[in-house]
Protein backbone atom coordinates (compact mmCIF):
# COMPACT_ATOMS: atom_id res chain seq x y z
CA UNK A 1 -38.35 16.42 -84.63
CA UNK A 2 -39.51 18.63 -82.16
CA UNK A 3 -37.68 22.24 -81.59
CA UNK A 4 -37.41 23.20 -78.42
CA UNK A 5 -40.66 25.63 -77.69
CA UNK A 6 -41.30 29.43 -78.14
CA UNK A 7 -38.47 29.87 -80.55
CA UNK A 8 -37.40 33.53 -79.97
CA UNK A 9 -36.56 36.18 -82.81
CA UNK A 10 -33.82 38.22 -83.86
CA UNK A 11 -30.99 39.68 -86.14
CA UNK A 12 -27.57 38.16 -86.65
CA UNK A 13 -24.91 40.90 -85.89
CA UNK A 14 -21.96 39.04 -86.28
CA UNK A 15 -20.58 35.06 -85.81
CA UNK A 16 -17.57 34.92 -84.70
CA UNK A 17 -14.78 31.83 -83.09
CA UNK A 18 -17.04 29.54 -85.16
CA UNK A 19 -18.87 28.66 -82.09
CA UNK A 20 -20.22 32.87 -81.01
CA UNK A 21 -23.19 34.54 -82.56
CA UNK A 22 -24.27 37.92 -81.45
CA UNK A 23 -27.93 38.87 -82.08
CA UNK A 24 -30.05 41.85 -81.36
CA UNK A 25 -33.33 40.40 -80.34
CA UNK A 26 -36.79 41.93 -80.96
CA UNK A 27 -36.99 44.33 -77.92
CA UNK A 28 -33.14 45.82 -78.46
CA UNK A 29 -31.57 43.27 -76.12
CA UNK A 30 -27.95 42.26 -77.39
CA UNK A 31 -27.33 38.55 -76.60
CA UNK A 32 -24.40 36.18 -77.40
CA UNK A 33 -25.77 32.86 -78.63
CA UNK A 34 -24.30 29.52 -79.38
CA UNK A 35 -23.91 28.06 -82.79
CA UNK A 36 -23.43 24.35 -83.11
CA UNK A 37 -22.17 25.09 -86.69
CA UNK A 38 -18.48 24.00 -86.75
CA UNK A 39 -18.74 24.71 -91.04
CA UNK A 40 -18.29 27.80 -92.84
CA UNK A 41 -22.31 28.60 -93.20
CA UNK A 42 -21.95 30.51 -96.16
CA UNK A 43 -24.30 32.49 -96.70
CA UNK A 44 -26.48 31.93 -93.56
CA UNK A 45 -23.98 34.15 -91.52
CA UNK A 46 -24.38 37.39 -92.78
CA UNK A 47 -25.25 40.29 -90.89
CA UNK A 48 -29.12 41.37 -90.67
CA UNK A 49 -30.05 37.45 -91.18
CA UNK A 50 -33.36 36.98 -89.43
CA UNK A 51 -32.15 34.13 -86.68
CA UNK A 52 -34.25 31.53 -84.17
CA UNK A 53 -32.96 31.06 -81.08
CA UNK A 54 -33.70 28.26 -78.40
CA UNK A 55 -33.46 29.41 -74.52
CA UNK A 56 -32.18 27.44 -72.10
CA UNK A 57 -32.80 27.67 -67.83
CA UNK A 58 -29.98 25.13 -67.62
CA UNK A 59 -27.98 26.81 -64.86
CA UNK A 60 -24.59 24.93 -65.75
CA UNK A 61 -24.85 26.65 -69.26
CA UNK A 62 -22.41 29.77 -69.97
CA UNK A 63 -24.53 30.41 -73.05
CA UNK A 64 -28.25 30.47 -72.60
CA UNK A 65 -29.34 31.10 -76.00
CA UNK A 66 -28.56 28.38 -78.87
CA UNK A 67 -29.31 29.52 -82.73
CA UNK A 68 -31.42 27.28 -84.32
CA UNK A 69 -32.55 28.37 -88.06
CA UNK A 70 -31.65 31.08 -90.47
CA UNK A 71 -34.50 32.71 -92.09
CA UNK A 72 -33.71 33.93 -95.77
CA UNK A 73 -36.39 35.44 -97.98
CA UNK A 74 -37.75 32.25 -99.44
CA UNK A 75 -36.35 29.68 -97.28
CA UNK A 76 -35.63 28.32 -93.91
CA UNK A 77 -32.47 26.84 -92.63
CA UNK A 78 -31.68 24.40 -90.17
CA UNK A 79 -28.13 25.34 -88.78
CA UNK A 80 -27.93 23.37 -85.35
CA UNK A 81 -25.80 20.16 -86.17
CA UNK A 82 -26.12 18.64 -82.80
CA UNK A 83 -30.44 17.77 -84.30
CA UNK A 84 -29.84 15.91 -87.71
CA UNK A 85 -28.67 12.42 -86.20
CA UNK A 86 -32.13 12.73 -84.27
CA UNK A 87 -33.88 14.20 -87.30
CA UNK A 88 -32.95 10.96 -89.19
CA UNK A 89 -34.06 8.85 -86.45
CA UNK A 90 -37.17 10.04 -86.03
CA UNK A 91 -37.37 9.79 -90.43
CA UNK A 92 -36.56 6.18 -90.06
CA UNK A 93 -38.51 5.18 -87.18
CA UNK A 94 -41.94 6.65 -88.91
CA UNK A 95 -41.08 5.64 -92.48
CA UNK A 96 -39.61 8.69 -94.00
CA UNK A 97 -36.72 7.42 -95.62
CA UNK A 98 -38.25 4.10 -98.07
CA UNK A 99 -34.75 3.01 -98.33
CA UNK A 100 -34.33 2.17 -94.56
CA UNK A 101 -37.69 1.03 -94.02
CA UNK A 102 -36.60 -2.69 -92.83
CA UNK A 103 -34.96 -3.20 -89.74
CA UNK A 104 -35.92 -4.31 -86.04
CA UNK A 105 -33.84 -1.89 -84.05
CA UNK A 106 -32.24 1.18 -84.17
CA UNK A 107 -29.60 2.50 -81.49
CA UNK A 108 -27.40 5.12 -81.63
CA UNK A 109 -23.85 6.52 -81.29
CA UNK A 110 -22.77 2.69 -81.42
CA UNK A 111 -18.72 2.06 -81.37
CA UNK A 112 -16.92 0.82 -84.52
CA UNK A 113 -14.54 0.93 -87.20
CA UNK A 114 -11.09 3.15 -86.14
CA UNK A 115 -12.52 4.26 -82.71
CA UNK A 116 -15.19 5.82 -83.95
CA UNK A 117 -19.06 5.85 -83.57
CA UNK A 118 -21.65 5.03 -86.22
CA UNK A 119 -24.49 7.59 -86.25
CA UNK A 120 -27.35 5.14 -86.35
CA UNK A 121 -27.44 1.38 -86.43
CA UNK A 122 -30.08 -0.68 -87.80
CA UNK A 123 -30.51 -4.60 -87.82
CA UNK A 124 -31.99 -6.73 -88.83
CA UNK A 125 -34.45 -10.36 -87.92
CA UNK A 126 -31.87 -11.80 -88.93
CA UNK A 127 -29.06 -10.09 -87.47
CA UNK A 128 -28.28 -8.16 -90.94
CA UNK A 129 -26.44 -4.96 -89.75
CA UNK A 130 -26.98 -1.40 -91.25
CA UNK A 131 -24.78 1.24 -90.53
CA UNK A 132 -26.29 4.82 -91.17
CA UNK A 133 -23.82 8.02 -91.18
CA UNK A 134 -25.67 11.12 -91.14
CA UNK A 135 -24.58 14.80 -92.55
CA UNK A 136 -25.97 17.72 -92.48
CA UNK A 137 -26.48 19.79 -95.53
CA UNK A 138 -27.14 23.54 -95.70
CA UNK A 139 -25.02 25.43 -98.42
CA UNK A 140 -26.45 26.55 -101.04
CA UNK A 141 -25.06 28.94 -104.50
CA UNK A 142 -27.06 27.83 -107.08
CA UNK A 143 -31.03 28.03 -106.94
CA UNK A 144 -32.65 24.88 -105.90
CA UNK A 145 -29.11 22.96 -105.29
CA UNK A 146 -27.97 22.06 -102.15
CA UNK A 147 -23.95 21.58 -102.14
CA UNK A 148 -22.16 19.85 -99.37
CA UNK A 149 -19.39 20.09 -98.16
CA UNK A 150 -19.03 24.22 -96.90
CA UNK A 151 -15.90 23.49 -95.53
CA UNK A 152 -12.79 21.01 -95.76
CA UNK A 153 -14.14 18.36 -93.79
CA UNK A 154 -11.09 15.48 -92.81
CA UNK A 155 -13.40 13.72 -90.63
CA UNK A 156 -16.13 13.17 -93.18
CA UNK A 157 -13.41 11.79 -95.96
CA UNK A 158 -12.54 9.22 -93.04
CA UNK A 159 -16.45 8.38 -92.10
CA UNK A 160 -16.46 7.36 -95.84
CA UNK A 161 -13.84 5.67 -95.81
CA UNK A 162 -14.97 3.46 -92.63
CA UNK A 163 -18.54 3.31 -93.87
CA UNK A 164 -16.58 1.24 -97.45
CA UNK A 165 -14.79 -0.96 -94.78
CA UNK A 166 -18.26 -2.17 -92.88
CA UNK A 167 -19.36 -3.37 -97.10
CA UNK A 168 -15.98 -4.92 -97.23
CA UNK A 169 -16.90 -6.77 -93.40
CA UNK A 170 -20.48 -7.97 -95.06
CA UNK A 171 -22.38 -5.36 -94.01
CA UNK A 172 -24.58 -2.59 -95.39
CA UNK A 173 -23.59 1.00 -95.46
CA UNK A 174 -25.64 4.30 -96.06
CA UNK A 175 -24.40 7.54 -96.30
CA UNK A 176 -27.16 10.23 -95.36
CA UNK A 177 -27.53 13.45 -96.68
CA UNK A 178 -29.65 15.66 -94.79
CA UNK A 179 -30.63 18.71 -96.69
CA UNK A 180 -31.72 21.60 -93.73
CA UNK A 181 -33.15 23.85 -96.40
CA UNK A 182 -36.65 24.04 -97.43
CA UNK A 183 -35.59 25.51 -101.29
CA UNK A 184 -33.43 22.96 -102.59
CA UNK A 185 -34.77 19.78 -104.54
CA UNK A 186 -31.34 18.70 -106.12
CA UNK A 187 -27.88 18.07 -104.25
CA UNK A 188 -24.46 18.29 -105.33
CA UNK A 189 -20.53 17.62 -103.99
CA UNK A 190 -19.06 21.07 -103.72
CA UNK A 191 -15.79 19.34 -105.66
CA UNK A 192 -14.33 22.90 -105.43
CA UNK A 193 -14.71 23.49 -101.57
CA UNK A 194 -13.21 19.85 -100.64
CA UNK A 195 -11.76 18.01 -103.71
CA UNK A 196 -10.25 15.16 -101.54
CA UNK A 197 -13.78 14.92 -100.29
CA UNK A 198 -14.80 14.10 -103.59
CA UNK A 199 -12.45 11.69 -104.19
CA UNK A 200 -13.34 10.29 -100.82
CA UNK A 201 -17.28 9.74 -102.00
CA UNK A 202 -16.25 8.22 -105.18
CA UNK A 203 -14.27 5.45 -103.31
CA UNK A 204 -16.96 5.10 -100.72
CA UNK A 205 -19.95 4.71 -103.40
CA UNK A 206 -17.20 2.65 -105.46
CA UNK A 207 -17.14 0.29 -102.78
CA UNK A 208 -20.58 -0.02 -102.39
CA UNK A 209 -22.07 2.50 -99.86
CA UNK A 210 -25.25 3.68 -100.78
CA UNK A 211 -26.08 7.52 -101.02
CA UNK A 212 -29.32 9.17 -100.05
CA UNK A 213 -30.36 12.69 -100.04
CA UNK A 214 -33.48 13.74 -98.13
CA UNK A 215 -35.20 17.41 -97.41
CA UNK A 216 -36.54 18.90 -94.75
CA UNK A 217 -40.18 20.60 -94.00
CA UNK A 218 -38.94 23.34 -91.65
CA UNK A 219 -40.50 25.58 -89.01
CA UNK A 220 -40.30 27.52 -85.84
CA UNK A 221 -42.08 24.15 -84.25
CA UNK A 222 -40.29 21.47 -86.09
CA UNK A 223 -37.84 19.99 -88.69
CA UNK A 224 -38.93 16.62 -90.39
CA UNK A 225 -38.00 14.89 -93.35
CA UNK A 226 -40.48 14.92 -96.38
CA UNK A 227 -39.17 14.45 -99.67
CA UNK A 228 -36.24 13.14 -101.30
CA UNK A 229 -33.42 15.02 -102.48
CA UNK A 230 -32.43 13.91 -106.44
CA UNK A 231 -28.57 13.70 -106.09
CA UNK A 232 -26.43 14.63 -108.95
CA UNK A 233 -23.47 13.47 -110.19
């Protein structure tokens, strides 16, 4: 996926009501950014981080500038969570991801379960249904092992939950793990952060949703998916 062009520079000062980051760009200019990043981003959020931001002309936007990767010393870091449903996509669509390689269409944001929306849909010739959930995956305190969740995440326990009841309908389910880092190889369930989580992903894979985790190349220009992600129990 495409980011958007002429990604601008800068240092994180502080983030702040989850959804504020202020940054000092390059030329001294202090800005006040957007972050799409409802979760804890441990470790990405410190101050003196080396951030992207995206600019925006939109004039119905309060916020002009929207943070887009971290930059650590031997890694970069996808942040925005509004780009991994799309990242996915794209993964599918080319023939990233082997394990959804077979399907005629793909839509997304489609209604079902407990008013809810599936991230991406897939079907089939012959009508099979596929129902994709995507999350993204950034936190990481152990080298080369990418932990998710970073924060309690309610919602997520109940995706699982409504991904087990699509196998229980007849249908295929896939949970997606989308690893925004490019130093990790391995993934793990931070047990310790979210243990009902846990439970939740246990049930789910218990019940017969499959789980996938894929990395990310990463650059100013563009995130894509190119390897896969060895999940651990």
């Amino acid at each position: 996926m495409k980011l958007p062009q002429n990604l601008i520079q800068g240092t994180l000062l502080k983030r702040y009501k989850r959804f504020l980051a202020d940054v000092e760009l390059t030329d001294g200019e202090i800005i006040t950014a957007h972050c799409a990043n409802p979760g804890s981003m441990l470790g990405l959020k410190d101050p003196g981080c080396k951030v992207w931001l995206s600019h925006s002309d939109n004039p119905k936007r309060k916020l002009k500038y929207s943070w887009e990767l971290t930059e650590l010393e031997n890694a970069m870091v996808g942040i925005n969570t509004n780009h991994p449903n799309a990242i996915v996509a794209e993964a599918i669509e080319n023939g990233s991801i082997p394990a959804l390689k077979t399907y005629d269409s793909l839509k997304r944001e489609v209604k079902y379960g407990k008013n809810s929306r599936i991230d991406i849909l897939l079907e089939g010739a012959e009508g099979g249904k596929t129902y994709v959930e995507v999350k993204n995956v950034h936190l990481c305190r152990e080298e080369g092992l990418a932990e998710f969740p970073d924060s309690v995440t309610a919602r997520g326990a109940k995706h699982l939950a409504e991904l087990s009841d699509m196998v229980r309908d007849g249908h295929r389910a896939v949970m997606v793990f989308l690893v925004q880092r490019t130093d990790c190889d391995r993934m793990a369930l931070a047990h310790d952060i979210d243990p009902k989580y846990g439970e939740a992903f246990d049930a789910a894979r218990e019940a017969g949703v499959e789980m996938i985790a894929v990395g990310c190349g990463i650059t100013t220009e563009e995130i894509t998916v190119n390897r896969s992600v060895k999940l651990e129990e």
